[in-house]
Protein backbone atom coordinates (compact mmCIF):
# COMPACT_ATOMS: atom_id res chain seq x y z
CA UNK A 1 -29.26 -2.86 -1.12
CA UNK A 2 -26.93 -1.43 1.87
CA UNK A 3 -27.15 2.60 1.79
CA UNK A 4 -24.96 4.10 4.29
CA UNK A 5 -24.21 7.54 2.50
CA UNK A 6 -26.96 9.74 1.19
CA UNK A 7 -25.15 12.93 -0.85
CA UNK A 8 -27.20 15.83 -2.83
CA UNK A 9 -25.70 16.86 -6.00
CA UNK A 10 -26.50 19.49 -8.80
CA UNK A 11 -25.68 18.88 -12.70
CA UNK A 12 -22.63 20.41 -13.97
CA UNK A 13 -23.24 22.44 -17.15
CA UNK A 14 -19.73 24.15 -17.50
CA UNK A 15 -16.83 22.33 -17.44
CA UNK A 16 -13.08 22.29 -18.20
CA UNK A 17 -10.09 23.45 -15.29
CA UNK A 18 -11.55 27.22 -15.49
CA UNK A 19 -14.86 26.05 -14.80
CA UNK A 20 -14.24 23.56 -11.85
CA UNK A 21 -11.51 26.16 -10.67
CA UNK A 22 -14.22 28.69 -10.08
CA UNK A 23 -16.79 25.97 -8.60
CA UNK A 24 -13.73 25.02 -6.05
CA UNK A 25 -14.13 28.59 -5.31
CA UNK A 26 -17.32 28.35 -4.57
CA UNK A 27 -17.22 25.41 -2.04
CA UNK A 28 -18.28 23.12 -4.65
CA UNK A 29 -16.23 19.91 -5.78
CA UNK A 30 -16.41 18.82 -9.36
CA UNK A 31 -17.30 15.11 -9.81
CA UNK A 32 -18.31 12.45 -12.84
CA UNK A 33 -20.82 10.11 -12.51
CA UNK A 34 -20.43 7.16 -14.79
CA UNK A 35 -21.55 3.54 -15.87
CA UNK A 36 -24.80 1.67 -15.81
CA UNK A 37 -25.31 1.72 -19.69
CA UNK A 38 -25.92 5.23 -19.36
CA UNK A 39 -24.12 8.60 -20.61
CA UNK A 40 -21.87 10.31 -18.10
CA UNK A 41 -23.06 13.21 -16.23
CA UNK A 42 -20.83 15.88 -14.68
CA UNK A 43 -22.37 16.82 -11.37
CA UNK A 44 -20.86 18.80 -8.58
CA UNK A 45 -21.05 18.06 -4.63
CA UNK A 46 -20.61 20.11 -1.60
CA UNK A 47 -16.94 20.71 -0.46
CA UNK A 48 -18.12 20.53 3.32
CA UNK A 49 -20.45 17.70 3.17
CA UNK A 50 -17.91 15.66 1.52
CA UNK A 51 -15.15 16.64 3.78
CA UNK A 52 -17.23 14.65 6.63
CA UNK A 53 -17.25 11.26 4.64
CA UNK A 54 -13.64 11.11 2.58
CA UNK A 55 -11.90 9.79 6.04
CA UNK A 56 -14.20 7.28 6.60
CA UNK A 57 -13.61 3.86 5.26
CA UNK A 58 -16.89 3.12 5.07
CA UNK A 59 -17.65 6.18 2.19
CA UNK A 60 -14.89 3.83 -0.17
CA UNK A 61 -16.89 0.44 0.35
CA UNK A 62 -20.87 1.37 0.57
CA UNK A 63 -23.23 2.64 -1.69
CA UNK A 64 -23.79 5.63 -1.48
CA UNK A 65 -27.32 7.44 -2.71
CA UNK A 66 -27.42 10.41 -5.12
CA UNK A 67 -29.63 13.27 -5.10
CA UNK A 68 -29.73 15.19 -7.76
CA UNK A 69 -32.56 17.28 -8.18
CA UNK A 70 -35.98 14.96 -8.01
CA UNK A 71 -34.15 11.96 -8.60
CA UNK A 72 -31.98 9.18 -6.71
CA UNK A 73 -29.07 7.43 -8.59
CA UNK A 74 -26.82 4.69 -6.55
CA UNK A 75 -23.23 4.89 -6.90
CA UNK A 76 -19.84 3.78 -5.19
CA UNK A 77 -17.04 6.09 -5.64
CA UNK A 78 -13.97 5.15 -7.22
CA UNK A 79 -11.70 8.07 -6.74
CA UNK A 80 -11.25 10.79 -4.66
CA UNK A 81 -8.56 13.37 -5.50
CA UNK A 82 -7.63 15.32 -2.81
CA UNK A 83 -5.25 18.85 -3.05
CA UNK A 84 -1.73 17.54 -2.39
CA UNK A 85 -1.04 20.62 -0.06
CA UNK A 86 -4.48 21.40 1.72
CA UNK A 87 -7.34 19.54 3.34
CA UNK A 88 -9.54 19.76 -0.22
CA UNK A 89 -11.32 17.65 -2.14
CA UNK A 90 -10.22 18.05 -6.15
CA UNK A 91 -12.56 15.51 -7.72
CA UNK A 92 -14.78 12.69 -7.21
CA UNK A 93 -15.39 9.75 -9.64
CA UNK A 94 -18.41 7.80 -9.55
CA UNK A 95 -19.80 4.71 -10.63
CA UNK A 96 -23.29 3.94 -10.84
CA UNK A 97 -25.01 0.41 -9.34
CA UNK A 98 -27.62 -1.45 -10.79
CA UNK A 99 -29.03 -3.95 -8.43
CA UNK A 100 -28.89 -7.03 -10.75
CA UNK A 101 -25.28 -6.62 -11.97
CA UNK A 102 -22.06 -7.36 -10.41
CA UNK A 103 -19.72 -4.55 -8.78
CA UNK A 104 -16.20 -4.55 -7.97
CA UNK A 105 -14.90 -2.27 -5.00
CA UNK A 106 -12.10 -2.88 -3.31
CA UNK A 107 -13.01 -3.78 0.56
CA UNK A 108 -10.85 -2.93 3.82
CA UNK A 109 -9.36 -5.77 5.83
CA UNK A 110 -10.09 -5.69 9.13
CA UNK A 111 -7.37 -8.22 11.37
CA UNK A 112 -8.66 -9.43 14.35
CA UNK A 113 -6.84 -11.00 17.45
CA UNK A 114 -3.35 -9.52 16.29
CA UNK A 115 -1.59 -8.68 19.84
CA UNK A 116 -3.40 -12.07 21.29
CA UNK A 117 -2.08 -14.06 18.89
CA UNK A 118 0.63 -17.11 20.10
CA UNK A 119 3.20 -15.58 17.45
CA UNK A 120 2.84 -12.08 19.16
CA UNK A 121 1.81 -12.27 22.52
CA UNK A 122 4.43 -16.08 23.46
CA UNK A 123 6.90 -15.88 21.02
CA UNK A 124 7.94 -12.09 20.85
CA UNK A 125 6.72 -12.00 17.12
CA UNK A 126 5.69 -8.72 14.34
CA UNK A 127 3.11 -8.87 12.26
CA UNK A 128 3.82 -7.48 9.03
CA UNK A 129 0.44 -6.51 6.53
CA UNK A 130 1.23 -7.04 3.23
CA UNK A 131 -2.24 -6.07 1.93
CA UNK A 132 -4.66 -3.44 3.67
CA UNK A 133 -7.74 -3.59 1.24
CA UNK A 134 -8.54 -6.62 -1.59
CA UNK A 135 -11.01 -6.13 -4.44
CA UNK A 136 -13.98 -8.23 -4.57
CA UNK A 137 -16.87 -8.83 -7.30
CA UNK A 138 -20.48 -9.16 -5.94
CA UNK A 139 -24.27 -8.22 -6.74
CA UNK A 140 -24.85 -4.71 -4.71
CA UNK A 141 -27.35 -6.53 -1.95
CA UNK A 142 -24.22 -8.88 -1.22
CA UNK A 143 -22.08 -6.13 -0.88
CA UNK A 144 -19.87 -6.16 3.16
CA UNK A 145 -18.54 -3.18 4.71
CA UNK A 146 -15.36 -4.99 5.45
CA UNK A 147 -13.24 -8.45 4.98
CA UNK A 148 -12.13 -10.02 8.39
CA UNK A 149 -9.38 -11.97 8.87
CA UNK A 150 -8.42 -13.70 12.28
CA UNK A 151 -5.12 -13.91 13.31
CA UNK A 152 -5.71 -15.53 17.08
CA UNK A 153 -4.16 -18.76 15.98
CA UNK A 154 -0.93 -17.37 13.81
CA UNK A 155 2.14 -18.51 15.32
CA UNK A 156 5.68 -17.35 14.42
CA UNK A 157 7.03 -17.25 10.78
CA UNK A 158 3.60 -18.34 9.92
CA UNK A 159 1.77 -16.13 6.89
CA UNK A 160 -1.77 -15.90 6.06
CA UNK A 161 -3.14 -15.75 2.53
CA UNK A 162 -6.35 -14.20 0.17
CA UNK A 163 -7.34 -17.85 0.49
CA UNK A 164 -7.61 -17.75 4.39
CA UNK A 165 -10.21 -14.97 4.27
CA UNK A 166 -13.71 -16.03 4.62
CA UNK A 167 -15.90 -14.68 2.39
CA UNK A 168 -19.79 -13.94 2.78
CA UNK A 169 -22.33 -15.50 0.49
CA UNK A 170 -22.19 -13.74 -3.20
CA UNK A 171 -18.54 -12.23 -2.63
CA UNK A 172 -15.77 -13.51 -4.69
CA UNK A 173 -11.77 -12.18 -5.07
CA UNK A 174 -10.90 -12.23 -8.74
CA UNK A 175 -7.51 -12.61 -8.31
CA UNK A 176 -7.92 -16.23 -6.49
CA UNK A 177 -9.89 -17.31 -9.42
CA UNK A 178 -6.61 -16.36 -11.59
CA UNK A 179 -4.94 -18.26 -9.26
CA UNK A 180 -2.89 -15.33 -7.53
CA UNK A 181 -3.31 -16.68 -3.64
CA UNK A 182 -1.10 -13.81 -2.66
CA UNK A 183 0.33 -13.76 1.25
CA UNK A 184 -1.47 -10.46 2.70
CA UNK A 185 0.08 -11.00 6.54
CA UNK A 186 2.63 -12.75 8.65
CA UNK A 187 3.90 -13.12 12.19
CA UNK A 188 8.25 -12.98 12.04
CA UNK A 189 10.37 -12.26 14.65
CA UNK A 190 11.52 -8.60 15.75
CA UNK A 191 14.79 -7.07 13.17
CA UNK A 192 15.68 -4.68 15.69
CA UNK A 193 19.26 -6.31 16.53
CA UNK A 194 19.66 -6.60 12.45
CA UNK A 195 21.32 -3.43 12.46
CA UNK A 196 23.99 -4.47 14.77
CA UNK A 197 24.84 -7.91 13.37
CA UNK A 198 25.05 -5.87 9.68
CA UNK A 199 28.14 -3.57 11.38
CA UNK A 200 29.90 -6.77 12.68
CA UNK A 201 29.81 -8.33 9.36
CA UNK A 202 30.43 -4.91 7.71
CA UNK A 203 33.36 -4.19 9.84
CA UNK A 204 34.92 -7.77 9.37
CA UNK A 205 34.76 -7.42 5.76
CA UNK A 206 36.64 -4.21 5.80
CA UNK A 207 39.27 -5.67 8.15
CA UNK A 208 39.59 -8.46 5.92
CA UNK A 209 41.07 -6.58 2.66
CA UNK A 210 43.17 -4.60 5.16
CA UNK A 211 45.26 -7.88 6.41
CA UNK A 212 45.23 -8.63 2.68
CA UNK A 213 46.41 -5.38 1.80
CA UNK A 214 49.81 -5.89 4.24
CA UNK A 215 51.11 -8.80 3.35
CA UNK A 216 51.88 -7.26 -0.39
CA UNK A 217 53.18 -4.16 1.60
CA UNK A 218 55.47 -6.31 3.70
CA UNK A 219 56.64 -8.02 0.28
CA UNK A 220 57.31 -4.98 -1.45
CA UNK A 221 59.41 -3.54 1.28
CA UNK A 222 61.44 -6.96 1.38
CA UNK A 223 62.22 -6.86 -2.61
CA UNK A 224 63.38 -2.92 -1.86
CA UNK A 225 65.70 -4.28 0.84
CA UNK A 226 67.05 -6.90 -1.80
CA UNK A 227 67.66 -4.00 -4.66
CA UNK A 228 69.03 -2.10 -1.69
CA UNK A 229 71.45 -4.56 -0.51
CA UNK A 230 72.59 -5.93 -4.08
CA UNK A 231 74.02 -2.90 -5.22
CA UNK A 232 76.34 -2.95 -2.22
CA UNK A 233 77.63 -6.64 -2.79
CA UNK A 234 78.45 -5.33 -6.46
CA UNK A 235 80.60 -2.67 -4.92
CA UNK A 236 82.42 -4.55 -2.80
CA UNK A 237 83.01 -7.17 -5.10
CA UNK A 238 84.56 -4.54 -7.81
CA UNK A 239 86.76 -3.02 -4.60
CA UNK A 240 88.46 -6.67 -4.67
């Protein structure tokens, strides 16, 4: 079993918003540990230590070892709730791993070869990610840092799907097997002149009404000069 974070932690007692208020006050983040056919504890972790792990991608895809007190628990975390305003850690969920049962974590996908590729580098192409992390099932000692996908060969208006990732022994995506091969990344060419081609057509449209819009005008001042010029038949027609 892969162990790349080791974290101490001390059982919660208290607990409620008062209670993890104050322990936030103290440099302490409140956290849950759950699963493994066991109760839930409340725990708490240090605000500091944790700051040094939340930005790596590695802390959301690795087990990571629990001290608390004289024992060790494994765990992956599956939340991290972070203050919307400052650079704090609110509240940490996590779930504990036992070695003989599956997990599912969602892994980051690493893209390789994306500037080098014939779409990119020969053709002028953009590659567009439509997926930056995919959830996987697999027994903890199976368990990758990372997905890699290669995109050397992509060409343009080509896409690449969950199906095109290759998958180490024991790791599965549970969406393929519900037959959800969703497109995650594709090579298209550059929308920068869209803008441009959307005023031309935006600007013929409006002329478009407005040549519309004088022929009726031209009408109506045609049937005026009629009215106008019956009346003065009439007249003279009375004078004889």
């Amino acid at each position: 079993m892969r162990i790349s974070f080791s974290v101490g932690a001390d059982l919660r007692e208290m607990q409620g918003k008062g209670a993890s208020r104050r322990l936030r006050h103290t440099g302490k983040v409140p956290a849950i540990l759950y699963g493994g056919k066991q109760e839930p504890r409340a725990i708490t972790l240090d605000q500091q230590n944790l700051l040094t792990m939340v930005g790596n991608e590695k802390f959301y895809s690795s087990i990571v070892q629990l001290k608390i007190g004289d024992k060790t628990e494994q765990a992956i975390v599956k939340d991290v709730q972070m203050h919307p305003a400052r650079n704090v850690v609110v509240h940490v969920d996590l779930l504990r791993v036992i070695e003989n049962e599956p997990i599912r974590i969602h892994l980051p996908i690493h893209f390789k070869n994306e500037t080098s590729s014939p779409g990119v580098k020969l053709q002028g192409g953009v590659v567009s990610h439509m997926a930056a992390d995919v959830e996987v099932v697999c027994l903890p000692k199976d368990l990758p840092e990372f997905l890699e996908l290669d995109l050397g060969s992509m060409g343009l208006n080509e896409t690449k799907r969950l199906s095109d990732i290759p998958l180490p022994s024991g790791v599965s995506i549970p969406l393929l097997s519900h037959g959800k091969d969703l497109t995650i990344v594709s090579i298209h060419s550059p929308r920068a002149e869209e803008p441009e081609a959307v005023v031309a057509v935006a600007e013929s449209v409006a002329a478009a009404p407005a040549a519309g819009a004088a022929a009726p005008a031209a009408g109506a001042d045609a049937k005026k000069d009629d009215k106008a010029a019956a009346p003065a038949k009439k007249e003279g027609g009375g004078k004889k």
